[in-house]
N, C-alpha and C. Protein backbone atom coordinates (compact mmCIF):
# COMPACT_ATOMS: atom_id res chain seq x y z
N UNK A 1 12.50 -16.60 10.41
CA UNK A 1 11.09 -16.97 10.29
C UNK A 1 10.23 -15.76 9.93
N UNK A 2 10.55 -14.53 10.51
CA UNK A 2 9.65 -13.58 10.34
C UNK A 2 10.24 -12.87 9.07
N UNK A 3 11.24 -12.64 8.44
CA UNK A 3 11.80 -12.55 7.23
C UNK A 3 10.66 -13.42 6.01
N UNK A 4 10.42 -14.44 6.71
CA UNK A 4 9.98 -15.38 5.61
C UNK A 4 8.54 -15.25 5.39
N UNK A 5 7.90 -15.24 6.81
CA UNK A 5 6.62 -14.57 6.35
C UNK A 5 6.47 -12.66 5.83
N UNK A 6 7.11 -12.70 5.88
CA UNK A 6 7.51 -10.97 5.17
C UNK A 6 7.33 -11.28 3.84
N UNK A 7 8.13 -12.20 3.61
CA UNK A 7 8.12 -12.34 1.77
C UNK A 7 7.58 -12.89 1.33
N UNK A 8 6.64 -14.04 1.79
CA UNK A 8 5.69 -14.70 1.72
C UNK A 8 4.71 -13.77 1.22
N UNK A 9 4.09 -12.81 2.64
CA UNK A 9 3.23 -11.93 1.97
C UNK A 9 3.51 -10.83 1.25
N UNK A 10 4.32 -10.32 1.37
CA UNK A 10 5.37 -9.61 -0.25
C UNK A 10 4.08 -10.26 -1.26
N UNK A 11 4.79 -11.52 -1.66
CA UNK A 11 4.47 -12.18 -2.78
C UNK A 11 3.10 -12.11 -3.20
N UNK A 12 2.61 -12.54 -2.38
CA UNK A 12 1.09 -12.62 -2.44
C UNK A 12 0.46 -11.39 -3.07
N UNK A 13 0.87 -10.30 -2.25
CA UNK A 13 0.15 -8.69 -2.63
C UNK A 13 0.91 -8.49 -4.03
N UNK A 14 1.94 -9.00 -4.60
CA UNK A 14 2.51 -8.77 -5.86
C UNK A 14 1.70 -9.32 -6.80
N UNK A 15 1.29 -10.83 -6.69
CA UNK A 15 0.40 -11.51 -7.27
C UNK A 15 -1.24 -10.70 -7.22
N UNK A 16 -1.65 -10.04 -6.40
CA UNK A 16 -3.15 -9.31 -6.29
C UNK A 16 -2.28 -8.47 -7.43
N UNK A 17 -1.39 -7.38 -6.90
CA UNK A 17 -1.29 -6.18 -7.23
C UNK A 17 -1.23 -6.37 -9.05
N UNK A 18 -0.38 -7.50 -9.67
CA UNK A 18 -1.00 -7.79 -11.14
C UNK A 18 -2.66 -8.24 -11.38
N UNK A 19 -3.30 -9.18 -10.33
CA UNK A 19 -4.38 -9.29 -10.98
C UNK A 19 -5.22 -7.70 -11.45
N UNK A 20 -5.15 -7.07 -9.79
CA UNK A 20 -6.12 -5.67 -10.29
C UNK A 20 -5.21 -4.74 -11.17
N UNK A 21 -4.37 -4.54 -11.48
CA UNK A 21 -3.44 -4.15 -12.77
C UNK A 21 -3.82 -4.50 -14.00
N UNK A 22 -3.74 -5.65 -14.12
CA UNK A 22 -4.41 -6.54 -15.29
C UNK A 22 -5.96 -5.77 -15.64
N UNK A 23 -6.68 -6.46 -14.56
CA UNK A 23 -8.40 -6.00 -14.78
C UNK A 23 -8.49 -4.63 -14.68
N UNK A 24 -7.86 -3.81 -14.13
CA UNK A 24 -7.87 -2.03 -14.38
C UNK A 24 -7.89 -2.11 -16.00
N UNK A 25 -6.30 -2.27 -16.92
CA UNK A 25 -6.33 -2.24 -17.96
C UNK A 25 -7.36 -2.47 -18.58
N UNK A 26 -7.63 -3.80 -18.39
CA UNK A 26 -8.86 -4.80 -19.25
C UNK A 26 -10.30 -3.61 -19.12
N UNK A 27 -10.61 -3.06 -18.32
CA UNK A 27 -11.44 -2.35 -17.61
C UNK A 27 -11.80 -1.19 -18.50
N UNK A 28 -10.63 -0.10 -18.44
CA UNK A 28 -10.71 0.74 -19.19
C UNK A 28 -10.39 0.89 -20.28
N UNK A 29 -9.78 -0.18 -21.23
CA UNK A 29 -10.03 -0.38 -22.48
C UNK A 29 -11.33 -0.79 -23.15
N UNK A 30 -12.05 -1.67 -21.80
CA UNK A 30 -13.65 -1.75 -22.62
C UNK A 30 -14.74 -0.73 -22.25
N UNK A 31 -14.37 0.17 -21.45
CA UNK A 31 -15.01 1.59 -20.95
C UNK A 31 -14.49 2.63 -22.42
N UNK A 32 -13.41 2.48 -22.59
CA UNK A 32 -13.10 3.20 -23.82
C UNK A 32 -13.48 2.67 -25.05
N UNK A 33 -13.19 1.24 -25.25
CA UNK A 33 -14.30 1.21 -26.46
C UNK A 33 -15.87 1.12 -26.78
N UNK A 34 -16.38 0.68 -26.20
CA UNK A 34 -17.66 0.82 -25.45
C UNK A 34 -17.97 2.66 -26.03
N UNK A 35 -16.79 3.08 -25.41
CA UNK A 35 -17.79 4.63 -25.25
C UNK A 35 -17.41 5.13 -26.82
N UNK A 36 -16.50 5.09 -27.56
CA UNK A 36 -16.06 5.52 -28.95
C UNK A 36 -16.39 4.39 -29.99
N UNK A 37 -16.73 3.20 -29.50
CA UNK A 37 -16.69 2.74 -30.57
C UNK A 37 -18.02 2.29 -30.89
N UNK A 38 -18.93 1.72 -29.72
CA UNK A 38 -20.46 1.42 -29.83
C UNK A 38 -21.40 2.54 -29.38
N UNK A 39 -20.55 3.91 -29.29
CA UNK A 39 -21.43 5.22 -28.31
C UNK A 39 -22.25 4.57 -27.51
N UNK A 40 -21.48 3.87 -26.30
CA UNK A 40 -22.01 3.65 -25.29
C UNK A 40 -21.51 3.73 -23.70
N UNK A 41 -21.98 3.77 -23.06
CA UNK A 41 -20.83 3.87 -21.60
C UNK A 41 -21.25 3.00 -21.23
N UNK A 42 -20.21 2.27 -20.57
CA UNK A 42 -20.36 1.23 -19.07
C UNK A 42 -20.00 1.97 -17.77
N UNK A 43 -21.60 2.90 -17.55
CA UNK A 43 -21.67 3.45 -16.40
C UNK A 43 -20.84 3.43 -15.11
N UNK A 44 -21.02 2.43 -14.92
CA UNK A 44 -20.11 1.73 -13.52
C UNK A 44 -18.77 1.58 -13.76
N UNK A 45 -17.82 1.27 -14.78
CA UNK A 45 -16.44 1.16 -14.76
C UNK A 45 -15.72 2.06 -14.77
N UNK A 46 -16.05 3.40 -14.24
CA UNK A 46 -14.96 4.36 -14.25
C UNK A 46 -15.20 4.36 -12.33
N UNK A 47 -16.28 4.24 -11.92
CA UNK A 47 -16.10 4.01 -10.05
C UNK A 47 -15.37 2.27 -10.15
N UNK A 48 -15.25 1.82 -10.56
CA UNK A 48 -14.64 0.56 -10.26
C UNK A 48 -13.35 0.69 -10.35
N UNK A 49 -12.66 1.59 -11.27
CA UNK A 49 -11.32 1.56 -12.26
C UNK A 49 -11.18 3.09 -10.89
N UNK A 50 -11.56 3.47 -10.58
CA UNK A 50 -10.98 4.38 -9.36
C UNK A 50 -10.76 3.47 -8.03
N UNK A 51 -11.95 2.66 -7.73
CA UNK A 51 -11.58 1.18 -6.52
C UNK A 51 -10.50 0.98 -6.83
N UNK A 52 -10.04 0.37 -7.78
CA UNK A 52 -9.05 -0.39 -8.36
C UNK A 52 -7.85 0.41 -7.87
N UNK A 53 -7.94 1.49 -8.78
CA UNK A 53 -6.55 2.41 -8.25
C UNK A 53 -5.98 2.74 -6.93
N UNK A 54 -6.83 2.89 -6.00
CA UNK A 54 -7.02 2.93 -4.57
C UNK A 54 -6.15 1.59 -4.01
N UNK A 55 -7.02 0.65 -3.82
CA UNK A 55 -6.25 -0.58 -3.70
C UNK A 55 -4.93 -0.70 -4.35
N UNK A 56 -4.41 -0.17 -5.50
CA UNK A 56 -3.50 -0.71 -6.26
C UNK A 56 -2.48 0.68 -5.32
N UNK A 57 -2.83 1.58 -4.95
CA UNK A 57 -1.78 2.39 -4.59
C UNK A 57 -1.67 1.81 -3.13
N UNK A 58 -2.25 1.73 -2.10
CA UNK A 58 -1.74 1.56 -1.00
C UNK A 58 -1.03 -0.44 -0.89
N UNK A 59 -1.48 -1.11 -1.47
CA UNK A 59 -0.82 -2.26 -2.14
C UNK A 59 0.40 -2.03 -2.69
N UNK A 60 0.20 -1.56 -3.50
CA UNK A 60 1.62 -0.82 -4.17
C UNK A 60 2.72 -0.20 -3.03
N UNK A 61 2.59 0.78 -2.18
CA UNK A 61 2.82 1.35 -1.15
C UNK A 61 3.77 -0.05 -0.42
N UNK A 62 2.40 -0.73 0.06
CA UNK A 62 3.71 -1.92 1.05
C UNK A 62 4.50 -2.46 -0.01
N UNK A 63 4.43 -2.65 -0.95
CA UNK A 63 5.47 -3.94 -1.81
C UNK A 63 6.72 -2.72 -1.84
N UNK A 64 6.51 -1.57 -2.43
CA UNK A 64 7.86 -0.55 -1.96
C UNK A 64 8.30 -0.48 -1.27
N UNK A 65 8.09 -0.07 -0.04
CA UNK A 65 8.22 -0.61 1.59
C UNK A 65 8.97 -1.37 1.44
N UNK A 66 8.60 -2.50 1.06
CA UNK A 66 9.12 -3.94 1.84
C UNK A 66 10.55 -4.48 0.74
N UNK A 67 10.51 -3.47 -0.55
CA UNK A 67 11.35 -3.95 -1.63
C UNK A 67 12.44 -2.81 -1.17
N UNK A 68 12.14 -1.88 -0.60
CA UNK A 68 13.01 -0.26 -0.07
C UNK A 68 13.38 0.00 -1.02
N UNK A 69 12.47 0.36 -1.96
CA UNK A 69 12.72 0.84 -3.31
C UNK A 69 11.58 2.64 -3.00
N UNK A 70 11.17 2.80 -2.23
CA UNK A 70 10.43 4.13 -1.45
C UNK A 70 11.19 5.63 -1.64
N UNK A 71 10.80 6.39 -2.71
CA UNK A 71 11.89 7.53 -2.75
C UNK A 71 12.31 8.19 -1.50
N UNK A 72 13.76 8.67 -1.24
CA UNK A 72 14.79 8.75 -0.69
C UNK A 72 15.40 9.80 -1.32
N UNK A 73 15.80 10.66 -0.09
CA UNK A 73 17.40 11.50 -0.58
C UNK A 73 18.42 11.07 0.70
N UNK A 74 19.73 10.29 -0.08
CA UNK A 74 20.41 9.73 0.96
C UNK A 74 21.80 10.38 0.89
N UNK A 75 21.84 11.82 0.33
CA UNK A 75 23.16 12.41 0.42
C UNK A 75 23.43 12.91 1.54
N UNK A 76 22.76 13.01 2.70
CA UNK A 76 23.69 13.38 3.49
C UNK A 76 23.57 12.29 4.79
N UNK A 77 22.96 11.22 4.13
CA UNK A 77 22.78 9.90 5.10
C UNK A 77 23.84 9.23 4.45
N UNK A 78 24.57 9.13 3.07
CA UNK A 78 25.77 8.39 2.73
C UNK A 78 26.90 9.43 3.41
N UNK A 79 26.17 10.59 4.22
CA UNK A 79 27.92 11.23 4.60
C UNK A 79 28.07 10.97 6.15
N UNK A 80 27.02 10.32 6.84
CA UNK A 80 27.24 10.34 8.23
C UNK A 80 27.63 9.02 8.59
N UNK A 81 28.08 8.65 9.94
CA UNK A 81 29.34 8.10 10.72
C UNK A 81 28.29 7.09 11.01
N UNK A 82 28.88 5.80 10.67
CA UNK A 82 27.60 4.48 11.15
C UNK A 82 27.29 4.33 11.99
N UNK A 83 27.77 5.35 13.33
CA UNK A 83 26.78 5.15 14.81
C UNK A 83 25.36 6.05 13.91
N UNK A 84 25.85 7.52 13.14
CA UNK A 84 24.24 8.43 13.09
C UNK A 84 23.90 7.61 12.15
N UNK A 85 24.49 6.78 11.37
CA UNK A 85 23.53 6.09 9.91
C UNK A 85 22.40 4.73 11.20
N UNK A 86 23.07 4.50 11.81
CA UNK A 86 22.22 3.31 12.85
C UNK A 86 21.13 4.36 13.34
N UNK A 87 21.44 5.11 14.13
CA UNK A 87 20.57 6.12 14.80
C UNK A 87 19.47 6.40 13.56
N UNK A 88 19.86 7.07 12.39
CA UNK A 88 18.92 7.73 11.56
C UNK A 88 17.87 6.71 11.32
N UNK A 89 18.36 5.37 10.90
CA UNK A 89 17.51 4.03 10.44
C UNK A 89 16.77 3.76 11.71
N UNK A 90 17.11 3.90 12.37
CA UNK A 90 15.86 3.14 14.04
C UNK A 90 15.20 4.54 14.20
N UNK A 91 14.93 6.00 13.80
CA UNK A 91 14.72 7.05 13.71
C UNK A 91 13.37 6.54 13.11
N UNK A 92 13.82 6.44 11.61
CA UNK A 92 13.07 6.39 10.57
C UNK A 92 12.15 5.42 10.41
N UNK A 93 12.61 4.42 11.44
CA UNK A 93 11.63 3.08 11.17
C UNK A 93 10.84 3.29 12.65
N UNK A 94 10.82 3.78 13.08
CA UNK A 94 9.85 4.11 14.29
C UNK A 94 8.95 5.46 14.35
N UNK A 95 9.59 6.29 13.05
CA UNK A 95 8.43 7.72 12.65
C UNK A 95 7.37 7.16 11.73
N UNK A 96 8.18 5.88 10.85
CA UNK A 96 7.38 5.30 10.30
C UNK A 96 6.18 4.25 10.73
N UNK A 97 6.85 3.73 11.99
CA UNK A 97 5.78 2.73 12.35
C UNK A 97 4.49 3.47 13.24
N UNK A 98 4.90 4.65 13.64
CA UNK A 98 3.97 6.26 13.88
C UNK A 98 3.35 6.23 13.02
N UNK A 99 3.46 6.00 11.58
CA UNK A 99 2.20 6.98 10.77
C UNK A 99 1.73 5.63 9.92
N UNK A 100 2.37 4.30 10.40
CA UNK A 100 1.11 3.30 10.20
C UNK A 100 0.02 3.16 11.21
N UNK A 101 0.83 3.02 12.03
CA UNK A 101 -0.23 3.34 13.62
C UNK A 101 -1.19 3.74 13.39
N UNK A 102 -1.36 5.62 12.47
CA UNK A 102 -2.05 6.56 12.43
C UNK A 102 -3.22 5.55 11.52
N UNK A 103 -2.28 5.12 10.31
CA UNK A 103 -2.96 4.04 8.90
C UNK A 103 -4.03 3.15 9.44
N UNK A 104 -3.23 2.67 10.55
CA UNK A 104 -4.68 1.79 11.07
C UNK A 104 -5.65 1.80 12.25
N UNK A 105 -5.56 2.76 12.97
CA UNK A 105 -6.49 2.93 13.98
C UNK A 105 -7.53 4.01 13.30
N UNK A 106 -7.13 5.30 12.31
CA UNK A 106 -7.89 6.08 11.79
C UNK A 106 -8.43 5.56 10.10
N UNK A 107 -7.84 4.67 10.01
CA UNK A 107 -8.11 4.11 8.39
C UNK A 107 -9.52 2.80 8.93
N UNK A 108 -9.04 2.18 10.15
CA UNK A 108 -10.20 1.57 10.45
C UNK A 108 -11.64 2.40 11.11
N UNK A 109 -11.07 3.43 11.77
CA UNK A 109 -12.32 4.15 12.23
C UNK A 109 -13.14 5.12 10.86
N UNK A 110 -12.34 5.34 10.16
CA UNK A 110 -12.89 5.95 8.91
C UNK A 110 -14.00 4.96 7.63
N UNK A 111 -13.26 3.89 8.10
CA UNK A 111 -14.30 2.88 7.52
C UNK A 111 -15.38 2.12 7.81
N UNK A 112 -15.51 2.11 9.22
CA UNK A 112 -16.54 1.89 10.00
C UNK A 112 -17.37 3.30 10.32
N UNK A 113 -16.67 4.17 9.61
CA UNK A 113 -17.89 5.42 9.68
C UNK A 113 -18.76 5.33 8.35
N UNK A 114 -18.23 5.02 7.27
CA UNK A 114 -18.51 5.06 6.18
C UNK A 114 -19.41 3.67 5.70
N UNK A 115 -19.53 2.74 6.86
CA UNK A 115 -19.70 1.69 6.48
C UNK A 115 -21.26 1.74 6.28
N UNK A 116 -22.59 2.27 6.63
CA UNK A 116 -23.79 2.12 5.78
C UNK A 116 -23.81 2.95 4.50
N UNK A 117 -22.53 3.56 3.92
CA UNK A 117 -22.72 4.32 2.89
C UNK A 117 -22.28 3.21 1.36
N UNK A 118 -23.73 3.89 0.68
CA UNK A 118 -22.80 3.07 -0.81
C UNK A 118 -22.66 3.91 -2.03
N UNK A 119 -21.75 3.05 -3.43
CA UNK A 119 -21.03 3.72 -3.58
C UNK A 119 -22.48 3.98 -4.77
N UNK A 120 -22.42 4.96 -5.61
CA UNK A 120 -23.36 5.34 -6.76
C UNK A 120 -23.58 4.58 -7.48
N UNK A 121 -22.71 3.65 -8.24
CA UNK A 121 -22.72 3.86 -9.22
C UNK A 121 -22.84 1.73 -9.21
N UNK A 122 -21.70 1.09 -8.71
CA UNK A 122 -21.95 -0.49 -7.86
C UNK A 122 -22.75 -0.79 -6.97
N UNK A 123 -23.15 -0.05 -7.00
CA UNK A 123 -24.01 -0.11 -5.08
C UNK A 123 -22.97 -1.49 -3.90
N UNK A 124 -22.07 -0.75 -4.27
CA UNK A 124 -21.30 -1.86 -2.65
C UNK A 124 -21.34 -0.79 -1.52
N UNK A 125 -21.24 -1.41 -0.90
CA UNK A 125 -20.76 -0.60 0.20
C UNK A 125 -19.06 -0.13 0.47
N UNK A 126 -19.47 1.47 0.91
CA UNK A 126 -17.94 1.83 0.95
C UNK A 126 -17.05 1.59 1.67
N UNK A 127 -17.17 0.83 2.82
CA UNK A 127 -16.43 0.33 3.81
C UNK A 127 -15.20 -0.95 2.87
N UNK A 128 -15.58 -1.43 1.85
CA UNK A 128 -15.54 -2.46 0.88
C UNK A 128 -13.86 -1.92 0.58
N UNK A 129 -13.90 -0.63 -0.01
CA UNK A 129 -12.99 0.20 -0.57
C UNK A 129 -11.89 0.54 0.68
N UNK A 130 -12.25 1.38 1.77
CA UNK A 130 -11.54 2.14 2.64
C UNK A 130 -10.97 1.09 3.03
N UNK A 131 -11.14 -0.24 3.77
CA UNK A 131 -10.74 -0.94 4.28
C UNK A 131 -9.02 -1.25 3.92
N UNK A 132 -8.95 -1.34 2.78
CA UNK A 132 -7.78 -1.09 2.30
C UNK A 132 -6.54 -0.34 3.30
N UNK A 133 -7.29 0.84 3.93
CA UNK A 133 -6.11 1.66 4.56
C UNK A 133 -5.84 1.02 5.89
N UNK A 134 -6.60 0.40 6.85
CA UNK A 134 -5.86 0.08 7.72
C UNK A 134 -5.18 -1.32 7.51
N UNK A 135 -5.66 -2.24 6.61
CA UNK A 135 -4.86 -3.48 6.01
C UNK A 135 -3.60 -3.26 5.13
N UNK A 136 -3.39 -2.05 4.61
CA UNK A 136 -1.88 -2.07 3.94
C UNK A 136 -1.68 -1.05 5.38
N UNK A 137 -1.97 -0.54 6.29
CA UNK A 137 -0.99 0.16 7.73
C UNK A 137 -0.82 -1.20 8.55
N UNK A 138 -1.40 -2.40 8.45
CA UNK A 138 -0.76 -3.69 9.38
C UNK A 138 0.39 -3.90 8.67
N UNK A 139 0.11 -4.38 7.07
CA UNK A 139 1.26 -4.74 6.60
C UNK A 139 2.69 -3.86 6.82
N UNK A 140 2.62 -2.83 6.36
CA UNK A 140 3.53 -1.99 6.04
C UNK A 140 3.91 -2.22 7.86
N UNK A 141 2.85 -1.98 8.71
CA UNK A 141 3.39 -1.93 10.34
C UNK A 141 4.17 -3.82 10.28
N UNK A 142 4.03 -4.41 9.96
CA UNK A 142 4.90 -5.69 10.02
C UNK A 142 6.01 -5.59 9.86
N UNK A 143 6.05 -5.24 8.29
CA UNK A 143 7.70 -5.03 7.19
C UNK A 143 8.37 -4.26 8.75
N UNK A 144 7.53 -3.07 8.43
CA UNK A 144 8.55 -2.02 9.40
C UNK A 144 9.03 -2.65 10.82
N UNK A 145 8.22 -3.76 11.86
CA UNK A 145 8.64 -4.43 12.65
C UNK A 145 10.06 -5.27 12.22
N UNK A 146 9.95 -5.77 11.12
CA UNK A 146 10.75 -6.64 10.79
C UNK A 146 12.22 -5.89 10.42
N UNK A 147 12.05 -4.71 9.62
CA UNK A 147 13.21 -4.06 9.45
C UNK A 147 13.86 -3.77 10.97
N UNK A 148 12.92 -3.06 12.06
CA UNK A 148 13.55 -2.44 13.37
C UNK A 148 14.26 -3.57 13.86
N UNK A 149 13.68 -4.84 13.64
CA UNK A 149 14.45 -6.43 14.39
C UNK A 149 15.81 -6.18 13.44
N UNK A 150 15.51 -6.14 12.62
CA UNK A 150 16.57 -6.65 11.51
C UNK A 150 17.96 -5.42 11.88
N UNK A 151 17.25 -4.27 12.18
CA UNK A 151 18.65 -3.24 12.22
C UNK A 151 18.92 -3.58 14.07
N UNK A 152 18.06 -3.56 14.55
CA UNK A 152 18.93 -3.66 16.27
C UNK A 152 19.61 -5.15 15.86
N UNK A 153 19.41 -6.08 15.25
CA UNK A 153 20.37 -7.36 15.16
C UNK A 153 21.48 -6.75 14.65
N UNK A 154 21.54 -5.51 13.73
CA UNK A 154 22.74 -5.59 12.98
C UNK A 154 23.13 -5.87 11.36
N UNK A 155 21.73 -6.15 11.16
CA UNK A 155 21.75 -6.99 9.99
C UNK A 155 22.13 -6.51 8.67
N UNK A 156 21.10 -5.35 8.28
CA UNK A 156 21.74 -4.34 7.62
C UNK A 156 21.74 -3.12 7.61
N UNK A 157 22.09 -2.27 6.77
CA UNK A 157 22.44 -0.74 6.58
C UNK A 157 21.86 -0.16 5.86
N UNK A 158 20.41 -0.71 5.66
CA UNK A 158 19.75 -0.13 4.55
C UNK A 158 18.69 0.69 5.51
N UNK A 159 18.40 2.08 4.75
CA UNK A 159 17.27 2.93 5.83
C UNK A 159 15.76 3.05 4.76
């Protein structure tokens, strides 16, 4: 069950992570022609097309996570004895669920500091943006719940 809502929301953030992919592109191709081709700027789309990126990296971030596609050096984790390869993986998934921890108690207090500030150029507010960090540190803190279930079951051998 919890596998399933894992991939469930996998999916979902895959589906965002093309829309703002998409509209980034779309974005700064009409910021670039706009500016070379009618000598004009669209002021505001280079702070939007940085939003964008923001979101798209820590988004990005859990779908790696959760795909364990996350760079790795596993040469001297393919040379140890499957009691330390078990050990290293419940290691790793609990240093990790440490520095989501960090993702969302300081990613939420950082955004509730920031929250009467706006941004120049949209006038949103920046809380709008940051928020991002402690919502991909739940996710990513889920996956990583789900992996620690998944290796004390036994399930697999992947770190």
């Amino acid at each position: 069950m919890i596998k399933k809502i894992g991939f469930q929301i996998n999916q979902w953030i895959e589906y965002l992570l093309f829309g703002l992919g998409f509209s980034m592109t779309l974005l700064v191709a009409a910021q670039v022609f706009f500016r070379y081709v009618l000598n004009q700027s669209l002021f505001w789309s280079e702070e939007l097309a940085r939003f964008l990126m923001v979101w798209l990296t820590f988004l990005g971030a859990s779908c790696a996570y959760y795909r364990r596609v996350n760079p790795g050096v596993d040469f001297l984790y393919s040379k140890m004895s499957p009691l330390f390869r078990k050990l290293s993986s419940l290691t790793i998934h609990l240093v990790s669920m440490g520095l989501f921890f960090v993702m969302i108690v300081y990613g939420a207090q950082f955004a509730y500091f920031v929250r009467m500030q706006i941004s120049p150029a949209l006038q949103i507010p920046k809380w709008i943006v940051l928020v991002i960090i402690p919502v991909s540190g739940l996710i990513l803190m889920f996956h990583a719940i789900t992996f620690l279930i998944e290796e004390l079951k036994g399930g697999t051998d992947d770190h």
